[in-house]
N, C-alpha and C. Protein backbone atom coordinates (compact mmCIF):
# COMPACT_ATOMS: atom_id res chain seq x y z
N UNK A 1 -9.73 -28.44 13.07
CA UNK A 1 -9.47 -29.50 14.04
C UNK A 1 -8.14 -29.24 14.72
N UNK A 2 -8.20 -29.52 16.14
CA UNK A 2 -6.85 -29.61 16.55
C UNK A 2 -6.35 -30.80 17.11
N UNK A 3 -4.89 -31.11 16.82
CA UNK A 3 -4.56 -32.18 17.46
C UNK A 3 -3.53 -32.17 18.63
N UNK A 4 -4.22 -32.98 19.33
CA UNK A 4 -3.46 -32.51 20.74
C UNK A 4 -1.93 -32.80 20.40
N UNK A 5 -0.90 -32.24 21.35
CA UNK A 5 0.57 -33.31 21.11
C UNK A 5 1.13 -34.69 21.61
N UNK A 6 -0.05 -35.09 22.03
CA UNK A 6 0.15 -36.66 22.42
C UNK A 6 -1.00 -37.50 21.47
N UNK A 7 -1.28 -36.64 20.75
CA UNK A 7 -2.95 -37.63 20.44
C UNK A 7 -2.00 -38.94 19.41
N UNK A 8 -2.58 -40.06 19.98
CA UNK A 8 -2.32 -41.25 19.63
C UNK A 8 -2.71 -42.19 18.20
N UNK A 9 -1.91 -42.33 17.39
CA UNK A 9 -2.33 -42.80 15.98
C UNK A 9 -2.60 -44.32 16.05
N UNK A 10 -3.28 -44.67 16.27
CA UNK A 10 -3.99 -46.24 15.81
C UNK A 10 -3.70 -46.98 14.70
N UNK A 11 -2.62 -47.72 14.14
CA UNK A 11 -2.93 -48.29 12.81
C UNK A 11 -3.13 -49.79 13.23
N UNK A 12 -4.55 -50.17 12.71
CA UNK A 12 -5.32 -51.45 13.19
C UNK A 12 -4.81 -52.28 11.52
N UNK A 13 -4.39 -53.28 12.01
CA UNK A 13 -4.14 -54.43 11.16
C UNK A 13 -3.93 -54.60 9.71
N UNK A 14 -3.01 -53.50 9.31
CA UNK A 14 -2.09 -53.40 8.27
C UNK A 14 -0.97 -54.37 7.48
N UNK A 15 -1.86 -55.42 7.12
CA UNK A 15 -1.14 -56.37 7.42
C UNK A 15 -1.19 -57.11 6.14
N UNK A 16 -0.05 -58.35 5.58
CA UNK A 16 0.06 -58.85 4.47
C UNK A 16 -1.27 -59.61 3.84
N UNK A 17 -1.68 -60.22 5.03
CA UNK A 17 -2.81 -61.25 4.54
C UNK A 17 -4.10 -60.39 3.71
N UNK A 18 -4.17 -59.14 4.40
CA UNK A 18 -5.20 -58.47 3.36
C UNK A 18 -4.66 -58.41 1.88
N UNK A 19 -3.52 -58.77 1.60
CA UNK A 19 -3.55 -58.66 -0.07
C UNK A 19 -4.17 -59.94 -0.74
N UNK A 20 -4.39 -61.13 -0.02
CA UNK A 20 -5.16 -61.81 -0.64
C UNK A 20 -6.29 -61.91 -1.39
N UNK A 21 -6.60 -61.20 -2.28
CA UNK A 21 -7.99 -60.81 -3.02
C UNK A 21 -8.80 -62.35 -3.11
N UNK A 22 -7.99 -63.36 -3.52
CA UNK A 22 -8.79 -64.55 -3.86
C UNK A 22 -9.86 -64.84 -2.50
N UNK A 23 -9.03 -64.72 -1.46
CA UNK A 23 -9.66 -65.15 0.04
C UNK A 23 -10.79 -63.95 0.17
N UNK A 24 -10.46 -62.70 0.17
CA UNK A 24 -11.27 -61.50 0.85
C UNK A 24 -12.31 -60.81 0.15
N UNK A 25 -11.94 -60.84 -1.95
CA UNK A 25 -12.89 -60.52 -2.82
C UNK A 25 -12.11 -59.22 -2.75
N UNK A 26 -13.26 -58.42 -3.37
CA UNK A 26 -12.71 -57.25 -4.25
C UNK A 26 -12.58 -56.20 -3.05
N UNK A 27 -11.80 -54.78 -3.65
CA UNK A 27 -11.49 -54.10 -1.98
C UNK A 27 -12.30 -52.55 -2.67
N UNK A 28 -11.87 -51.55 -1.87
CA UNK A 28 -12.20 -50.37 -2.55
C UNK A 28 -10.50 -49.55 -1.88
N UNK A 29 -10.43 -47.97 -1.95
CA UNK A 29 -9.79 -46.85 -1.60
C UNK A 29 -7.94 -48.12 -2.22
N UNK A 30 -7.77 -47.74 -3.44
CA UNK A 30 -6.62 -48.23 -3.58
C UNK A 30 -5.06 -47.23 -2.91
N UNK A 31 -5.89 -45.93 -3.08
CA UNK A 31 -4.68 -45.00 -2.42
C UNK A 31 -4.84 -45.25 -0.62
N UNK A 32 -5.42 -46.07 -0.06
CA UNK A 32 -5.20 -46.13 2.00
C UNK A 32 -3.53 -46.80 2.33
N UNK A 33 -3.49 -47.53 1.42
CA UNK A 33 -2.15 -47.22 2.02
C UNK A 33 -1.01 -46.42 2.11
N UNK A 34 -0.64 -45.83 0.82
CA UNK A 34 -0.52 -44.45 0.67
C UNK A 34 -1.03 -43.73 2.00
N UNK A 35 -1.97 -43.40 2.32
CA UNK A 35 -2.25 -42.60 3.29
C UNK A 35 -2.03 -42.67 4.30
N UNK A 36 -2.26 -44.13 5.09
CA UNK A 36 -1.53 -44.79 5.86
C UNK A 36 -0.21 -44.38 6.33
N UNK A 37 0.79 -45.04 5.49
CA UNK A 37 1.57 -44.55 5.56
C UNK A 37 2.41 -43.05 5.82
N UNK A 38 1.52 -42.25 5.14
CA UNK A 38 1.77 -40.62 5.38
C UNK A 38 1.45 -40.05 6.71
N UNK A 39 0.51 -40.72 7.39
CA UNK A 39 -0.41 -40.54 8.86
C UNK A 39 1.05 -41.04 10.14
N UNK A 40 1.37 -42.16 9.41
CA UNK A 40 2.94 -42.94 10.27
C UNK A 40 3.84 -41.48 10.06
N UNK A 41 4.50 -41.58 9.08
CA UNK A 41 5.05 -40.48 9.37
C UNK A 41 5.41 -39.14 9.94
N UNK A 42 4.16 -38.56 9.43
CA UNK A 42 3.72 -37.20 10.22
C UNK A 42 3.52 -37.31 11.68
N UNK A 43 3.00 -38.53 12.70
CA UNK A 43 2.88 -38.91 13.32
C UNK A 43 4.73 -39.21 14.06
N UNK A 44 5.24 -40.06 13.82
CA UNK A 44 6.57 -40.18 14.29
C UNK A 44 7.90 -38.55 13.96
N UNK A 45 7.16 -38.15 12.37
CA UNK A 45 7.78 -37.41 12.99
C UNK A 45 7.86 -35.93 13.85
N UNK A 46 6.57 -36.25 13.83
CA UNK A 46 6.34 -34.64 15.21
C UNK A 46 6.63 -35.95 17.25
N UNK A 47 6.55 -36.86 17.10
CA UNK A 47 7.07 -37.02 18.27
C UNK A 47 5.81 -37.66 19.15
N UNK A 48 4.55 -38.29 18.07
CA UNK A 48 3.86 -38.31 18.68
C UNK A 48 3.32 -40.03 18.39
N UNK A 49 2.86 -40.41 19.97
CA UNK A 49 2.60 -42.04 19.69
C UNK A 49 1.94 -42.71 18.92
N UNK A 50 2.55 -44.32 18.52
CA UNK A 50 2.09 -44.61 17.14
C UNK A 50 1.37 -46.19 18.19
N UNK A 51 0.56 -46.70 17.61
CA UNK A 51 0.08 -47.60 18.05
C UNK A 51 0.23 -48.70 16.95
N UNK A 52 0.81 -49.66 17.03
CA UNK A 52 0.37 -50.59 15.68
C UNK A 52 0.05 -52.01 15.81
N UNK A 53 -1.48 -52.53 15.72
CA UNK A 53 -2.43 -53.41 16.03
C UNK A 53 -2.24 -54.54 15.17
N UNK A 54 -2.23 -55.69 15.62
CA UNK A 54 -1.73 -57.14 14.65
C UNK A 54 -2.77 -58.24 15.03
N UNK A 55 -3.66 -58.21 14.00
CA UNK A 55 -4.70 -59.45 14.21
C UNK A 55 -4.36 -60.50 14.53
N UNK A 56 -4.13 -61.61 14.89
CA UNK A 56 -3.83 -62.98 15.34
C UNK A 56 -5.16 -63.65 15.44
N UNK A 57 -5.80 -64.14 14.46
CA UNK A 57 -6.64 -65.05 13.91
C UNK A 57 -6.49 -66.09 14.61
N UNK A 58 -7.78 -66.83 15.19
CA UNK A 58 -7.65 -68.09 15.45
C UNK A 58 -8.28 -68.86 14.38
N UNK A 59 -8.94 -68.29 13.46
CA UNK A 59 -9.25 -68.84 12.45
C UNK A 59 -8.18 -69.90 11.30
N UNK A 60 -8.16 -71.10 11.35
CA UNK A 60 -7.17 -72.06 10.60
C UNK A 60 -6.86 -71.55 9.44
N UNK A 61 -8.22 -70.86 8.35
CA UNK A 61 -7.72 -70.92 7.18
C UNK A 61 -7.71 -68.94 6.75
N UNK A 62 -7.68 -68.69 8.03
CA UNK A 62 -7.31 -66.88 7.43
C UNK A 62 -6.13 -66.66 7.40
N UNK A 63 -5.53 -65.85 6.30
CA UNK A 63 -4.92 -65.80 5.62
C UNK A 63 -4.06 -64.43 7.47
N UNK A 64 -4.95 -64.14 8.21
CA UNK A 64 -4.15 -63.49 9.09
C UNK A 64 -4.10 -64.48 10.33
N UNK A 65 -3.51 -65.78 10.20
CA UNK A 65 -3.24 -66.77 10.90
C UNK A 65 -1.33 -66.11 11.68
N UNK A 66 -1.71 -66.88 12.76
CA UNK A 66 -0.49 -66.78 13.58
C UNK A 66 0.68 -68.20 12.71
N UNK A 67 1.45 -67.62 12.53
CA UNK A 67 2.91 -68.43 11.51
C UNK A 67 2.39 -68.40 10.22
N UNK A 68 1.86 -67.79 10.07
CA UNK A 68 1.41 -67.89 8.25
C UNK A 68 2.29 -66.46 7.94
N UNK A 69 2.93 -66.35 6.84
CA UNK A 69 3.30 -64.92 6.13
C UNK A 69 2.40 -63.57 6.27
N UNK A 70 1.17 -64.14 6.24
CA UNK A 70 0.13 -63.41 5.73
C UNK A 70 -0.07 -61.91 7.67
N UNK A 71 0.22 -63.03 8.44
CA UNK A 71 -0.11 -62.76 9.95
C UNK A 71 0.94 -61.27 9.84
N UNK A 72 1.95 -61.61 9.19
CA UNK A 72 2.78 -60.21 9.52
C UNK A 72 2.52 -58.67 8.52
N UNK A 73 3.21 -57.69 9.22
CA UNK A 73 2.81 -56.53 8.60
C UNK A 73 3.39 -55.92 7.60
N UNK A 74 2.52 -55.14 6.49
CA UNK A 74 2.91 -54.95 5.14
C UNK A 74 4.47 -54.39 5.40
N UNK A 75 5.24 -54.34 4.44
CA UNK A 75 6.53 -54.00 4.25
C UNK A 75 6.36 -52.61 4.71
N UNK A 76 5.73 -51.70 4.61
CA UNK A 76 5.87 -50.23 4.35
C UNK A 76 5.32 -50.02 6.10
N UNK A 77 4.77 -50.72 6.74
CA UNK A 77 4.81 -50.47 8.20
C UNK A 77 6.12 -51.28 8.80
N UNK A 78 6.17 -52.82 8.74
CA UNK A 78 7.00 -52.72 9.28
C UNK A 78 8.58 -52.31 9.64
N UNK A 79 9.03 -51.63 8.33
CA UNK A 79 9.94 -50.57 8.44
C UNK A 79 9.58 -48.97 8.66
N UNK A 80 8.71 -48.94 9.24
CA UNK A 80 8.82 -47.86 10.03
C UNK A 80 7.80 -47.86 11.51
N UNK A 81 8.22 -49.34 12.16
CA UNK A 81 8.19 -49.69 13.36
C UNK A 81 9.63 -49.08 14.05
N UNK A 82 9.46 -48.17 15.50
CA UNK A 82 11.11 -47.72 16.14
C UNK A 82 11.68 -46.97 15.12
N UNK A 83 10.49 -46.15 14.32
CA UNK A 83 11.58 -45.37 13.77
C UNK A 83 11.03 -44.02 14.35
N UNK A 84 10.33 -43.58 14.86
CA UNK A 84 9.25 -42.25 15.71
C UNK A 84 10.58 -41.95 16.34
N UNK A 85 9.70 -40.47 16.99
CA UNK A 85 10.53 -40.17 17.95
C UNK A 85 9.66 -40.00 19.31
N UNK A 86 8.59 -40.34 19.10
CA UNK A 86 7.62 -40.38 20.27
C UNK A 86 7.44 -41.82 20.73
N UNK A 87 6.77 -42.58 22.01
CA UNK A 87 6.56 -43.56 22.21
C UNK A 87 5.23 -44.34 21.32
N UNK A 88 5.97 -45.87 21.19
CA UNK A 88 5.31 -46.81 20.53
C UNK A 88 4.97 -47.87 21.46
N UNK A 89 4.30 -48.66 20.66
CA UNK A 89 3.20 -49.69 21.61
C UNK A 89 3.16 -50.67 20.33
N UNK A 90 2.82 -52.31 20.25
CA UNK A 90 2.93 -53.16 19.82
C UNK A 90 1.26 -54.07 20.56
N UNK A 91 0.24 -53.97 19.68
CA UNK A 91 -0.54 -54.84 19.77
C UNK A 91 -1.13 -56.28 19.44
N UNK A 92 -1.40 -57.12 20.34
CA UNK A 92 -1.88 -58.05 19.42
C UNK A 92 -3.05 -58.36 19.46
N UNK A 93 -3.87 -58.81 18.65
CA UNK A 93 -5.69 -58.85 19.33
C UNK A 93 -6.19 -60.09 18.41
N UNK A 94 -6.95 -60.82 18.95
CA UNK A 94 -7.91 -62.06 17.87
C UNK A 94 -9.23 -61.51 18.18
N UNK A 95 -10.04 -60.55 18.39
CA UNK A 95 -11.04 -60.08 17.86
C UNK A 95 -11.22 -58.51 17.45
N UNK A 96 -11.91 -58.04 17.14
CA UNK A 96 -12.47 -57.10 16.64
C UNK A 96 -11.84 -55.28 17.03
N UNK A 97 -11.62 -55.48 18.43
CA UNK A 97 -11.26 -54.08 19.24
C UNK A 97 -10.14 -54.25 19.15
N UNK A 98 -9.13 -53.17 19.25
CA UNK A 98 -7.71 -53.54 19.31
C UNK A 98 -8.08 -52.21 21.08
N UNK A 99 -8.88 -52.12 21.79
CA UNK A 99 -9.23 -52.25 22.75
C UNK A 99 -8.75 -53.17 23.65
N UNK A 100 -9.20 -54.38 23.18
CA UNK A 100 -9.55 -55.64 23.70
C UNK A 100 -7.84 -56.69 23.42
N UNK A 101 -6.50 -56.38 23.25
CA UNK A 101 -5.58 -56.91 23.09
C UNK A 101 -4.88 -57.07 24.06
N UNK A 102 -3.56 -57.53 23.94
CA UNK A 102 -2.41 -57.34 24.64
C UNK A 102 -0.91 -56.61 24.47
N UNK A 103 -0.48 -55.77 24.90
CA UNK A 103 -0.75 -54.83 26.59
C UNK A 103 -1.79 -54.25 25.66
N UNK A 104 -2.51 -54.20 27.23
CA UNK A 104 -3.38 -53.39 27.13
C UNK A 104 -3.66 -51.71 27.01
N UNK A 105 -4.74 -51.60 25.82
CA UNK A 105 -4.42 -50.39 24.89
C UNK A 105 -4.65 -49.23 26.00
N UNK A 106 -6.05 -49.28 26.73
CA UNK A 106 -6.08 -48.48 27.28
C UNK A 106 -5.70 -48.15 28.53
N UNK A 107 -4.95 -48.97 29.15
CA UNK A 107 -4.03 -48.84 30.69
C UNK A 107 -2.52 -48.29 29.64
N UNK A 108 -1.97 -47.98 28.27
CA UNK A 108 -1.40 -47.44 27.81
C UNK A 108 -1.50 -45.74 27.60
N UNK A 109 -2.75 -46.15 26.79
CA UNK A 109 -3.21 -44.52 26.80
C UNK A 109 -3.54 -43.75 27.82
N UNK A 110 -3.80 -44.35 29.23
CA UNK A 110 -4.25 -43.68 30.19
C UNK A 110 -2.97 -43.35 31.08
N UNK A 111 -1.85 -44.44 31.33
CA UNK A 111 -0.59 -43.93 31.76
C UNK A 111 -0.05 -42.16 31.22
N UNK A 112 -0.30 -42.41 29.97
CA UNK A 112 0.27 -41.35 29.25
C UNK A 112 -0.54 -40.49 29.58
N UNK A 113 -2.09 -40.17 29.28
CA UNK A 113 -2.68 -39.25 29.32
C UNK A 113 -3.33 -38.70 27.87
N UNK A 114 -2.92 -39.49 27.37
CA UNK A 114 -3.54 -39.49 25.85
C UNK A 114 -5.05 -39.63 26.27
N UNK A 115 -6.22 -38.45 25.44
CA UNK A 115 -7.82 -38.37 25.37
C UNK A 115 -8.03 -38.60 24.23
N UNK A 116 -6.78 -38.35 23.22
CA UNK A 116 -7.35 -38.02 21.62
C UNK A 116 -6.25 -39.19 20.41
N UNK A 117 -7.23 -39.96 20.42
CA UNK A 117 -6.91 -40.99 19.03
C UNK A 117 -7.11 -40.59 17.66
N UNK A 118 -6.04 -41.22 16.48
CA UNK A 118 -6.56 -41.25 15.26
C UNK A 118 -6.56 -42.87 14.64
N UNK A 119 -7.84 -43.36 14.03
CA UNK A 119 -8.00 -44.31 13.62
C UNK A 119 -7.76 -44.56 12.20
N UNK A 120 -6.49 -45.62 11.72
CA UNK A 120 -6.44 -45.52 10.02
C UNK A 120 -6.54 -47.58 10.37
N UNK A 121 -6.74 -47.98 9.21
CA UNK A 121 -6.21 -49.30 8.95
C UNK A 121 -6.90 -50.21 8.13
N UNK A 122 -7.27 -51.60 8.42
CA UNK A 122 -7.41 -52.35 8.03
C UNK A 122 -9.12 -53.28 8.82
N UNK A 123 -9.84 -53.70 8.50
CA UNK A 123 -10.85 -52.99 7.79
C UNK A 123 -11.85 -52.30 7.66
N UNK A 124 -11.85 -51.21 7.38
CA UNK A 124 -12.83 -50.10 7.74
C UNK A 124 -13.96 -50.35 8.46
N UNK A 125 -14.32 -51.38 8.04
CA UNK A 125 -16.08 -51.24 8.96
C UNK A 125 -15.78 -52.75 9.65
N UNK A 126 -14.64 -53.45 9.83
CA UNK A 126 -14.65 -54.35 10.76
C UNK A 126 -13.66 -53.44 12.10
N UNK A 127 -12.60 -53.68 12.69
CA UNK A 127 -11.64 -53.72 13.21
C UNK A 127 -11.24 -52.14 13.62
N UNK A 128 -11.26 -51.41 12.25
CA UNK A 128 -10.95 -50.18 12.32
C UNK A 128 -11.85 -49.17 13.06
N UNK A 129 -13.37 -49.80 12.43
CA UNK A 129 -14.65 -49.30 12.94
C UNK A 129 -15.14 -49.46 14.59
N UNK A 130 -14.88 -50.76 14.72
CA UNK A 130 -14.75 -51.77 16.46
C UNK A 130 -13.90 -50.51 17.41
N UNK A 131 -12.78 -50.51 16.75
CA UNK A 131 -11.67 -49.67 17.48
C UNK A 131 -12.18 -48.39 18.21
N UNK A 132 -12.72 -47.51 16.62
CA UNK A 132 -13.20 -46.04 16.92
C UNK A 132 -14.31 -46.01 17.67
N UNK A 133 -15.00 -47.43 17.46
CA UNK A 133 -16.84 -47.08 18.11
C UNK A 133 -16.40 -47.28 19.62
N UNK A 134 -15.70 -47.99 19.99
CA UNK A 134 -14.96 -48.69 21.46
C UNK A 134 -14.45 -46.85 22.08
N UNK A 135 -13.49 -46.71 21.03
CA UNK A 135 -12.83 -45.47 21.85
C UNK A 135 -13.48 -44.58 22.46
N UNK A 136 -14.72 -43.90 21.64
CA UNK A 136 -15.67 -43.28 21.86
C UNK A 136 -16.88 -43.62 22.94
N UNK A 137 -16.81 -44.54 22.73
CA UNK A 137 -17.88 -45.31 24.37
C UNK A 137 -16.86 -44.96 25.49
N UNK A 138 -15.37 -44.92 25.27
CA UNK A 138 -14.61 -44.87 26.53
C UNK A 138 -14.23 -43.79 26.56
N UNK A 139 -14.29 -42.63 26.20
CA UNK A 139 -14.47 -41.00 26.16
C UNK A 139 -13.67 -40.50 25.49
N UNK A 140 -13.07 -41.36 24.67
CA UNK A 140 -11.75 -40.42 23.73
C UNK A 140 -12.26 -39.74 22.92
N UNK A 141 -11.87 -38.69 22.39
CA UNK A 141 -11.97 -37.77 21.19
C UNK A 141 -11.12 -38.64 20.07
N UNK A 142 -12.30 -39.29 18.98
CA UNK A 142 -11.64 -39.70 18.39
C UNK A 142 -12.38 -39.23 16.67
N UNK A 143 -10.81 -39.15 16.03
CA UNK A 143 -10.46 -39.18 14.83
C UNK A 143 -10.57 -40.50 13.70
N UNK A 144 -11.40 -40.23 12.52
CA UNK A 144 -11.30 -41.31 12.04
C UNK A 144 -10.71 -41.47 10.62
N UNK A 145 -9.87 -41.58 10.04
CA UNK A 145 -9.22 -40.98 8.78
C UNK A 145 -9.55 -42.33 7.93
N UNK A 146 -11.14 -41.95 7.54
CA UNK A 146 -11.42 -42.90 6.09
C UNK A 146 -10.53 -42.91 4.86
N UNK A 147 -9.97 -42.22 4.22
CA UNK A 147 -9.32 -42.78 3.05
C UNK A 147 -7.48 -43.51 3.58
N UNK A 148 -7.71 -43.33 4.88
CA UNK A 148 -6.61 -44.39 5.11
C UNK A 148 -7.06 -45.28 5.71
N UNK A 149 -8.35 -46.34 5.89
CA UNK A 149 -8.53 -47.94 5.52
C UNK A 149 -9.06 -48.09 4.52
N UNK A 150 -9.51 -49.44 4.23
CA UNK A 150 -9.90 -49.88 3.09
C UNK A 150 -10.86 -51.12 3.87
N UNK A 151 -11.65 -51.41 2.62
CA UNK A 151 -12.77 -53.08 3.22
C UNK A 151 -12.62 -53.44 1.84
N UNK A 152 -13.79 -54.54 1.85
CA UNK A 152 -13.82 -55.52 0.60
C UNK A 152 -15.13 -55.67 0.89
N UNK A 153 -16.20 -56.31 -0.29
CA UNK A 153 -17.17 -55.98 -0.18
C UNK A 153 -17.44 -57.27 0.67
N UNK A 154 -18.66 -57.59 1.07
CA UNK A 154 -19.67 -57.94 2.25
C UNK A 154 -20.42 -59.10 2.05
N UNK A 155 -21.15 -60.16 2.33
CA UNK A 155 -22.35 -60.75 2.78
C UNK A 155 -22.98 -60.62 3.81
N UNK A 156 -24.10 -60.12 3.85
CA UNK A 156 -24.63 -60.66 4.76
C UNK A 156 -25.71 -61.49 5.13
N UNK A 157 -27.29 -61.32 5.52
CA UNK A 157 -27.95 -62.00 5.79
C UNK A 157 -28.96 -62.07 4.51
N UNK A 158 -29.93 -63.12 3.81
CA UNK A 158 -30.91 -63.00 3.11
C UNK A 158 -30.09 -62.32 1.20
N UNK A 159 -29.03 -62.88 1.58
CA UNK A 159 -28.40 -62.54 0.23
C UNK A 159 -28.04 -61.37 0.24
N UNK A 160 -28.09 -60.41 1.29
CA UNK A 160 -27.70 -59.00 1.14
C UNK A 160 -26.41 -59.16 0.60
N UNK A 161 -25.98 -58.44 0.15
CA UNK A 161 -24.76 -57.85 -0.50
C UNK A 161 -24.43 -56.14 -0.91
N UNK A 162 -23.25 -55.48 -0.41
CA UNK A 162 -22.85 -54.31 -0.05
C UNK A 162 -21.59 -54.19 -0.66
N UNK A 163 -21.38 -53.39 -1.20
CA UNK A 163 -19.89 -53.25 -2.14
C UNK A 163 -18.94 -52.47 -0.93
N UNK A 164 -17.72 -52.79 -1.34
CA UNK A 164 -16.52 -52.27 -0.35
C UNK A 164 -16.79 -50.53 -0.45
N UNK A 165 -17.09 -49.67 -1.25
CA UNK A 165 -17.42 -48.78 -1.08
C UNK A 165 -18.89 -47.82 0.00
N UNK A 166 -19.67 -48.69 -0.83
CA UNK A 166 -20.57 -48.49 0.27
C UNK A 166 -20.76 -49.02 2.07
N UNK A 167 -20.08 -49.98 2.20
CA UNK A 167 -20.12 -50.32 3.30
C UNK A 167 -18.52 -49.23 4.41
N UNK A 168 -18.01 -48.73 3.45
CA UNK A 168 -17.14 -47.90 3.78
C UNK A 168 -17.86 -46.61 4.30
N UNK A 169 -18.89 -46.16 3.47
CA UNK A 169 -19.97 -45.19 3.60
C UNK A 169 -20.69 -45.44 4.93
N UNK A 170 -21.29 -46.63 5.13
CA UNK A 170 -21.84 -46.68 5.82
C UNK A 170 -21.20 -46.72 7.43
N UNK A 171 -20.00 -47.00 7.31
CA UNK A 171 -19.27 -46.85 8.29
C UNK A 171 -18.84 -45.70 9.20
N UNK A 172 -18.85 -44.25 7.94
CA UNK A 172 -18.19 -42.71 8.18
C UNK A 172 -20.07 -42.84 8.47
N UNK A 173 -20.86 -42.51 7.79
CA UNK A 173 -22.22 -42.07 8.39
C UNK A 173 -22.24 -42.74 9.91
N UNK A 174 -22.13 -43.75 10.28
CA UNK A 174 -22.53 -44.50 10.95
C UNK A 174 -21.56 -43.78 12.74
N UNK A 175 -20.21 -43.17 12.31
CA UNK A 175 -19.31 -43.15 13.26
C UNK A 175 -19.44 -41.49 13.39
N UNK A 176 -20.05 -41.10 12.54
CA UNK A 176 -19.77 -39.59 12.35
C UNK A 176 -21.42 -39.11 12.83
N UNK A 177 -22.36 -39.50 11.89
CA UNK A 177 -23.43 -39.32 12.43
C UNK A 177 -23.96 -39.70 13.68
N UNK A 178 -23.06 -40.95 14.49
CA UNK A 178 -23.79 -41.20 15.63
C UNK A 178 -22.71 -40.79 16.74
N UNK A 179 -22.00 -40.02 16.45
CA UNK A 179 -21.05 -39.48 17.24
C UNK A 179 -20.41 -39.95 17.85
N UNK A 180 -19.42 -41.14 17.66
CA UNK A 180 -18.47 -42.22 18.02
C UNK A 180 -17.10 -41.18 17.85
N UNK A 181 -17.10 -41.04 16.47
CA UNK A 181 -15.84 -40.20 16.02
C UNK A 181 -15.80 -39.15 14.73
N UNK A 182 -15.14 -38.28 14.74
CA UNK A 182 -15.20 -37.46 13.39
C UNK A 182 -14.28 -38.23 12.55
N UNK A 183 -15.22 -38.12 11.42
CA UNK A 183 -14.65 -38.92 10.34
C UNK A 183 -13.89 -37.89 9.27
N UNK A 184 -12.61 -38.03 8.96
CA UNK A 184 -12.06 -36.91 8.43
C UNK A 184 -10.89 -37.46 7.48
N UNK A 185 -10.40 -37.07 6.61
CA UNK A 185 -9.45 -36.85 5.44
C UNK A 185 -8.50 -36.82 6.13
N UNK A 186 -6.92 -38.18 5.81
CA UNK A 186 -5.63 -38.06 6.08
C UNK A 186 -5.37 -36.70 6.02
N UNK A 187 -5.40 -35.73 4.88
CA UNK A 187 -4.70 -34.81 4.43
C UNK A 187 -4.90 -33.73 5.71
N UNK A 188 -6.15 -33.62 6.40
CA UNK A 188 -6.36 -32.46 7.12
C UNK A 188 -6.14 -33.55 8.35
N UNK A 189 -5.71 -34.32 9.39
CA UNK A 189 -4.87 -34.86 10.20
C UNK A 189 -3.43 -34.21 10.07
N UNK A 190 -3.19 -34.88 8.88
CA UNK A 190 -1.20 -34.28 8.84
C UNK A 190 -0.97 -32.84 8.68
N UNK A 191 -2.18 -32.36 8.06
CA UNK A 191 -1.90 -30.79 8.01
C UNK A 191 -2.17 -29.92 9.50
N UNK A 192 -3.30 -30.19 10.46
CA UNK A 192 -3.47 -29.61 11.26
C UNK A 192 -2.04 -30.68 12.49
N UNK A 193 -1.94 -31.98 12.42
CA UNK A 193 -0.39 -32.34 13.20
C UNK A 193 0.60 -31.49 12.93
N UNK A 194 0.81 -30.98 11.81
CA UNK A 194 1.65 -29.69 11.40
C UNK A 194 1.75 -28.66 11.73
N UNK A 195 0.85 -28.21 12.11
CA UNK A 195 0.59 -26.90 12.80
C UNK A 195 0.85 -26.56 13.64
């Protein structure tokens, strides 16, 4: 893989309120933030733009409510917000795309000239998934670095039920097989950004 020198790192909604297990249920990938984090780095420090996406819930009782604790971002991002040496961007979004926020993502990426995204965050097959499937309808070459998000497992219709793992699965098949984005390992992102 190669990564361009502008290609743009996405971290979608990294944020306190996901530690709520009582509210969200059980999660899977305990090392994504770890990885996360390593993707920020390697990312700021070759010089290259970091994007970082902040849910704003209109929902009363989510725990990623606007003035709630929960709304702001984990300790380990927001100290290393302005610390890059490439340009940053500050999102905010109440649904699904961090597409769909304010400023707007892609009159950002297109100033610049950025084609090529990497997607890490918060939650894999909601937000994170929205993001990459969006980018890819809008022609980016996009990257999707599964073991840096995480989900929690699922309901859905008729009692279905899907564990945070598998619905994680179903997410990389789903983005990879239908050609939205390559779904790929932090480790080979920071190694080929290295290069």
């Amino acid at each position: 893989m190669e990564i361009a020198e502008n290609a743009a790192l996405v971290v979608v909604d990294v944020q306190q309120g996901f530690e709520e297990e009582a509210y969200w249920g059980p999660r899977n990938n305990p090392s994504a933030d770890e990885n996360i984090a390593g993707l920020i780095d390697a990312w700021q420090s070759g010089g290259r733009p970091v994007v970082f996406v902040r849910h704003d819930s209109p929902k009363p009782d989510s725990p990623l409510r606007v003035g709630y604790p929960g709304n702001g971002f984990k300790a380990y991002v927001e100290e290393r917000r302005g610390k890059g040496g490439g340009p940053e961007l500050f999102v905010t979004k109440n649904v699904n795309s961090a597409f769909y926020g304010s400023p707007d993502l892609g009159a950002w990426l297109g100033e610049a000239g950025v084609r090529q995204i990497v997607v890490a965050g918060i939650q894999t097959n909601m937000c994170a998934e929205t993001t990459a499937r969006m980018a890819g309808n809008l022609g980016y070459e996009v990257f999707f670095a599964l073991d840096a998000t995480y989900t929690f497992d699922g309901v859905g219709p008729w009692g279905w039920t899907l564990g945070a793992e598998e619905l994680a699965r179903a997410t990389a098949v789903s983005l990879h097989g239908g050609g939205f984005a390559e779904v790929v390992r932090s480790a080979e992102l920071i190694a080929a950004a290295a290069g």
